[in-house]
Protein backbone atom coordinates (compact mmCIF):
# COMPACT_ATOMS: atom_id res chain seq x y z
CA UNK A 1 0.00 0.00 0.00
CA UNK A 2 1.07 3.70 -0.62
CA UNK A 3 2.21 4.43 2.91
CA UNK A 4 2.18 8.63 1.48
CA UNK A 5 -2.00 7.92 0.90
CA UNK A 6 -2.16 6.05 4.23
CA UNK A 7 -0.38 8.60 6.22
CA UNK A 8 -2.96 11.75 4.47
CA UNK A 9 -5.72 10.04 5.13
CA UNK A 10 -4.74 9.51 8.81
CA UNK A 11 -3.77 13.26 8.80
CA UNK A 12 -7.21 14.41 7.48
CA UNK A 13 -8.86 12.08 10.15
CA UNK A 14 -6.89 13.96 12.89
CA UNK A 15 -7.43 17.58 11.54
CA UNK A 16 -11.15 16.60 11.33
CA UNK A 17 -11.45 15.05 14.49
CA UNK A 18 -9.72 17.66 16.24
CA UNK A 19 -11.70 20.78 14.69
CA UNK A 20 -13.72 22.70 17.05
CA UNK A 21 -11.84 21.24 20.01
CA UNK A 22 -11.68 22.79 22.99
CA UNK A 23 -9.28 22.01 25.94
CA UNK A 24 -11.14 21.17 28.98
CA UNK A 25 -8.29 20.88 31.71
CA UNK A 26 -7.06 17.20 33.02
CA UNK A 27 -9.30 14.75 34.02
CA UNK A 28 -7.97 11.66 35.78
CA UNK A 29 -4.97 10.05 35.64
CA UNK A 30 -2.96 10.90 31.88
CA UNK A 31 -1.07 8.27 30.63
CA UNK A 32 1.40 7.79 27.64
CA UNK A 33 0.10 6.74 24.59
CA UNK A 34 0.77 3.42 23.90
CA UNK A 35 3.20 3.14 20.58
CA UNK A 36 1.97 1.82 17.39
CA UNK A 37 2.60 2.29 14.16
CA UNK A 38 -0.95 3.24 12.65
CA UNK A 39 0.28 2.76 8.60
CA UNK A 40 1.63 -1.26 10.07
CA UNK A 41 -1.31 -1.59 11.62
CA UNK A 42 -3.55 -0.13 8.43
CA UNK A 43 -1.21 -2.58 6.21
CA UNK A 44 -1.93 -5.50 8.31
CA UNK A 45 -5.45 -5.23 8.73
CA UNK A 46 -5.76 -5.20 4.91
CA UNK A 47 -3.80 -8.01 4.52
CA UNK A 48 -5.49 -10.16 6.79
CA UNK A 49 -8.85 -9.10 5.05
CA UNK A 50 -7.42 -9.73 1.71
CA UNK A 51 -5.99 -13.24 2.85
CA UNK A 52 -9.65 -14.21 4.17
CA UNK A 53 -11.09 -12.67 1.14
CA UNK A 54 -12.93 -10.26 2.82
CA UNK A 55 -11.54 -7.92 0.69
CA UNK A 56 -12.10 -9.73 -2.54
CA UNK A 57 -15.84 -10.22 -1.61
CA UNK A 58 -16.11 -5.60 -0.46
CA UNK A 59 -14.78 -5.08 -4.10
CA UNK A 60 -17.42 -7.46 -5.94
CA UNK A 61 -20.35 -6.10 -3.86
CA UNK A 62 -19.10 -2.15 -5.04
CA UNK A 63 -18.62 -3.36 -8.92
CA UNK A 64 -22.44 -5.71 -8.62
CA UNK A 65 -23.37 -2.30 -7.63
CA UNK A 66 -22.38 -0.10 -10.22
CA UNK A 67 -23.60 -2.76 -12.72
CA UNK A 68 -27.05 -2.31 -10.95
CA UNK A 69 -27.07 1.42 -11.13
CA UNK A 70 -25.41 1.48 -14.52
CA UNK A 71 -28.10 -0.62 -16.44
CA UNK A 72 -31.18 0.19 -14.06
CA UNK A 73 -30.64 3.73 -12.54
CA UNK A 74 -33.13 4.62 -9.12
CA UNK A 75 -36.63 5.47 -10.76
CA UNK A 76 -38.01 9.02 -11.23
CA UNK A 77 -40.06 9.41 -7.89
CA UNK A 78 -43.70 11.28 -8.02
CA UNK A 79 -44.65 9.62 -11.26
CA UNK A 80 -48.12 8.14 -11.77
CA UNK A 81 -49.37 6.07 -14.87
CA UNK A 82 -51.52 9.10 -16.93
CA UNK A 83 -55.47 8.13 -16.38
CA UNK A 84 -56.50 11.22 -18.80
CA UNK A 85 -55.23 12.94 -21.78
CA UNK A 86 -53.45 16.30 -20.90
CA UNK A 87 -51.96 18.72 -22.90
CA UNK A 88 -49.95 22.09 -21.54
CA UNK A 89 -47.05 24.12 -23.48
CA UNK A 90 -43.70 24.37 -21.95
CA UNK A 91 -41.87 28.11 -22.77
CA UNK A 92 -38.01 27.38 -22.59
CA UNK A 93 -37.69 31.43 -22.72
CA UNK A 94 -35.17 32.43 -19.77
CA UNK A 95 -33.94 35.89 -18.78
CA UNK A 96 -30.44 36.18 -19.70
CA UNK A 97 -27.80 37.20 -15.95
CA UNK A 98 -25.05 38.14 -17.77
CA UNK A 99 -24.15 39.49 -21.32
CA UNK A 100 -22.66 36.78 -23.16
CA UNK A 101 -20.11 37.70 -25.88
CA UNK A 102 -18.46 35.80 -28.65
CA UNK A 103 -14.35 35.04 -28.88
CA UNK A 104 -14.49 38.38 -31.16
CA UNK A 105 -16.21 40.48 -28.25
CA UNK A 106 -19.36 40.84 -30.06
CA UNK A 107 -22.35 40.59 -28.11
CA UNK A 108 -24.54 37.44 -28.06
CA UNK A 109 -27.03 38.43 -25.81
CA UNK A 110 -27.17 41.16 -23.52
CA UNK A 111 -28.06 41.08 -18.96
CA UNK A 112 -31.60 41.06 -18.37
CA UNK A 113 -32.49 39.84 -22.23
CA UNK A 114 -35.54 37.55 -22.76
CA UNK A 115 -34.05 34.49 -24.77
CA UNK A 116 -35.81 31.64 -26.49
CA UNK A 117 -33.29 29.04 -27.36
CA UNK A 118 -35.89 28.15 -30.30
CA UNK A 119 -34.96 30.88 -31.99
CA UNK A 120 -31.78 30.59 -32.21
CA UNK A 121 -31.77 26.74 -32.08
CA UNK A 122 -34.24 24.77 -33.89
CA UNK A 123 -35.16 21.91 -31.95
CA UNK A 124 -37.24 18.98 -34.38
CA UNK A 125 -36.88 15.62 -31.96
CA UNK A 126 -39.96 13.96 -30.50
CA UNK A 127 -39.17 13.02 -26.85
CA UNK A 128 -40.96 10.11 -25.38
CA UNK A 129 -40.81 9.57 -21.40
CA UNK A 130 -41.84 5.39 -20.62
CA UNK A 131 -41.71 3.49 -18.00
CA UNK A 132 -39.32 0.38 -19.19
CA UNK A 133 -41.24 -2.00 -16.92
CA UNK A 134 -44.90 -1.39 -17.90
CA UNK A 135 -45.74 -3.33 -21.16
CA UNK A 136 -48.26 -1.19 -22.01
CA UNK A 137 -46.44 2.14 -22.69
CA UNK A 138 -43.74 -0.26 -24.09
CA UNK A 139 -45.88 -1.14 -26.68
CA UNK A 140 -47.06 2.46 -27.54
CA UNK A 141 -43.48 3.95 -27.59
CA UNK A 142 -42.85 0.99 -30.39
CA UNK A 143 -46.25 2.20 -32.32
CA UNK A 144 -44.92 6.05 -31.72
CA UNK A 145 -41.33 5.58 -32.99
CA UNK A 146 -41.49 3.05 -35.74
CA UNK A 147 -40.07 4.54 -38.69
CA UNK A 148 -38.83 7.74 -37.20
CA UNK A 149 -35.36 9.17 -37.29
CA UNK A 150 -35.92 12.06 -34.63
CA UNK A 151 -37.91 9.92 -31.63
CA UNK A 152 -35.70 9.51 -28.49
CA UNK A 153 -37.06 7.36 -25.78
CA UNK A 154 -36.22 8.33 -22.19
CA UNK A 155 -36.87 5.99 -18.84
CA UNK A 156 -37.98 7.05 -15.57
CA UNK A 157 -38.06 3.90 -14.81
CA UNK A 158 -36.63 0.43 -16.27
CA UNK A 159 -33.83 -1.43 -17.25
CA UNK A 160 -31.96 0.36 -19.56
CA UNK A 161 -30.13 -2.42 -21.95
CA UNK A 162 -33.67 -4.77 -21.81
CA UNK A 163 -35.76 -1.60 -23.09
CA UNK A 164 -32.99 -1.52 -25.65
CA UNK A 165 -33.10 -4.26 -26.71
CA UNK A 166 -36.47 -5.06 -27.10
CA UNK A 167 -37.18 -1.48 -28.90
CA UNK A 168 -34.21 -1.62 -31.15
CA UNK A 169 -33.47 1.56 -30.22
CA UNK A 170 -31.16 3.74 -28.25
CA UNK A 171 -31.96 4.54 -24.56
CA UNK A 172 -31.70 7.27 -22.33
CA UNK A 173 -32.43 7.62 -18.63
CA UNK A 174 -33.81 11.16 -16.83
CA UNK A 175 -31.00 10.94 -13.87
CA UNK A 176 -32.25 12.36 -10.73
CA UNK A 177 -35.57 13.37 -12.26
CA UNK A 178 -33.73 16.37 -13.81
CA UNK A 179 -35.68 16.51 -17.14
CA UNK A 180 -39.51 15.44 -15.48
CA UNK A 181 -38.71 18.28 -13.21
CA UNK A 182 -37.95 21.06 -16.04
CA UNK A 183 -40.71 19.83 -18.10
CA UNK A 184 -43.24 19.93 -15.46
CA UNK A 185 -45.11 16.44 -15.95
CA UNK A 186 -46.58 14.16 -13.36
CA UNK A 187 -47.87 11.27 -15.56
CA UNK A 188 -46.38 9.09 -17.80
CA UNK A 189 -46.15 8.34 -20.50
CA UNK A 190 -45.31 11.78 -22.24
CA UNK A 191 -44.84 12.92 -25.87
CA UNK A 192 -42.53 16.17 -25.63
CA UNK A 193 -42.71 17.93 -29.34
CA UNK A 194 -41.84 21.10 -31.20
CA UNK A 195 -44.87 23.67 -31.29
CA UNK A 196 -43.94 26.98 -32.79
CA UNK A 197 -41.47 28.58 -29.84
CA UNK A 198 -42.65 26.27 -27.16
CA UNK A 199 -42.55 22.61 -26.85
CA UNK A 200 -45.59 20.59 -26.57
CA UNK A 201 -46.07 18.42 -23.65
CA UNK A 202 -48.81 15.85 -23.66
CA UNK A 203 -49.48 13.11 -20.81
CA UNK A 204 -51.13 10.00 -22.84
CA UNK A 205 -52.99 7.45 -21.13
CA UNK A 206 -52.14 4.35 -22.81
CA UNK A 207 -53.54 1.29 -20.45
CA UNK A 208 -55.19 -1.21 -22.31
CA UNK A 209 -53.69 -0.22 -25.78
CA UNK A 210 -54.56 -2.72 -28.33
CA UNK A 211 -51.51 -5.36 -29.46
C-alpha cells in the first residue's frame, strides 16, 4: 500500500477530528500513549482481510453495484401512470444574468435579455418519457417511434439495456428526475414535441392499448 495515501488520510482524520476542540483541563490520571505504528497496523489489517477474502468479496459487492445502477438507474419518484389525456405548453424562454459575448467580443445576448433558445436553435426531436417495466407504454413507444429518425425514448423507470433491446433503439435515462422536473409532468407516458417557440407536452394514457 502507498504508505504517502495512508499517512494523508490519517492526517485528514486527525485535523477533522480535532476541529472545534476545545481544551477542557485534566481529568484523571494521563497516561502515555501506547506506541503503534498506525500505517503497520492499516497494512496488516488489509492483509489479513485480503488473505480471508474479505476484501475480494467488499470489491465485488461495489462493482455488482455499479452494474445495478449502470443498467437500471433509481426510478423518477412522483410519477403516476396518466389516467386522462393532458396537454400544456412548456416556454423554454429564460432571462439572460449576464451578457454573453463571442471570442471576437461581439455581443450574443445582452443582462436582463428575454431568450428563447428556439430561436436561435431549432429543436425537431420527438421526446418520449416510458416506463421500461410497464408493457403497455412499451408497446405504444414501439407504435410512436417506428419509422422515425428524430424519436428519443427516455426511462424514468426500467432497465436500460432490456428496453434496448427489445425497442431496437437507443436509450436514455432522466437521472435524478432532472428533465420530469424542467418539463413539469406528473404522468407518464409523455410525448414532448416542437410547437412553434414552445414545446408541446402531452401526458397519454395508454392502459389497455390494443396489441
Amino acid at each position: 500500500m502507498n504508505k504517502r495515501f495512508a499517512l494523508t488520510a490519517l492526517v485528514l482524520l486527525a485535523l477533522s477530528a480535532s476541529s472545534g476542540a476545545k481544551d477542557l483541563g485534566t481529568w484523571g490520571n494521563v497516561f502515555e500513549p501506547a506506541e503503534q505504528d498506525m500505517l503497520d497496523f492499516i497494512q496488516n489489517r488489509l492483509k489479513g482481510m485480503e488473505q480471508s477474502g474479505e476484501l475480494d468479496k467488499l470489491r465485488a459487492e461495489a462493482v455488482d453495484r455499479v452494474k445495478k445502477n449502470a443498467v437500471r438507474p433509481p426510478a423518477v419518484s412522483g410519477l403516476t401512470n396518466a389516467e386522462k389525456y393532458r396537454s400544456f405548453a412548456f416556454d423554454p424562454t429564460f432571462t439572460v444574468q449576464e451578457t454573453v459575448t463571442d471570442m471576437q467580443g461581439n455581443v450574443i445576448a445582452r443582462k436582463g435579455e428575454q431568450v428563447n433558445p428556439l430561436d436561435k436553435v431549432p429543436f425537431n426531436q420527438v421526446l418520449y418519457f416510458i416506463d421500461g417495466d410497464n408493457k403497455d407504454q412499451m408497446e405504444w413507444a414501439r407504435k410512436e417511434i417506428a419509422g422515425k429518425t428524430n424519436a428519443k425514448v427516455i426511462l424514468v423507470k426500467g432497465n436500460i439495456k432490456n428496453t434496448s433491446d427489445s425497442l431496437n433503439e437507443r436509450i436514455y435515462f432522466d437521472q435524478s428526475g432532472t428533465l420530469t422536473r424542467k418539463f413539469g409532468f406528473s404522468n407518464i407516458p409523455v410525448r414532448i414535441s416542437p410547437d412553434g417557440r414552445v414545446l408541446k407536452v402531452e401526458e397519454i394514457p395508454v392502459s389497455g392499448v390494443k396489441k
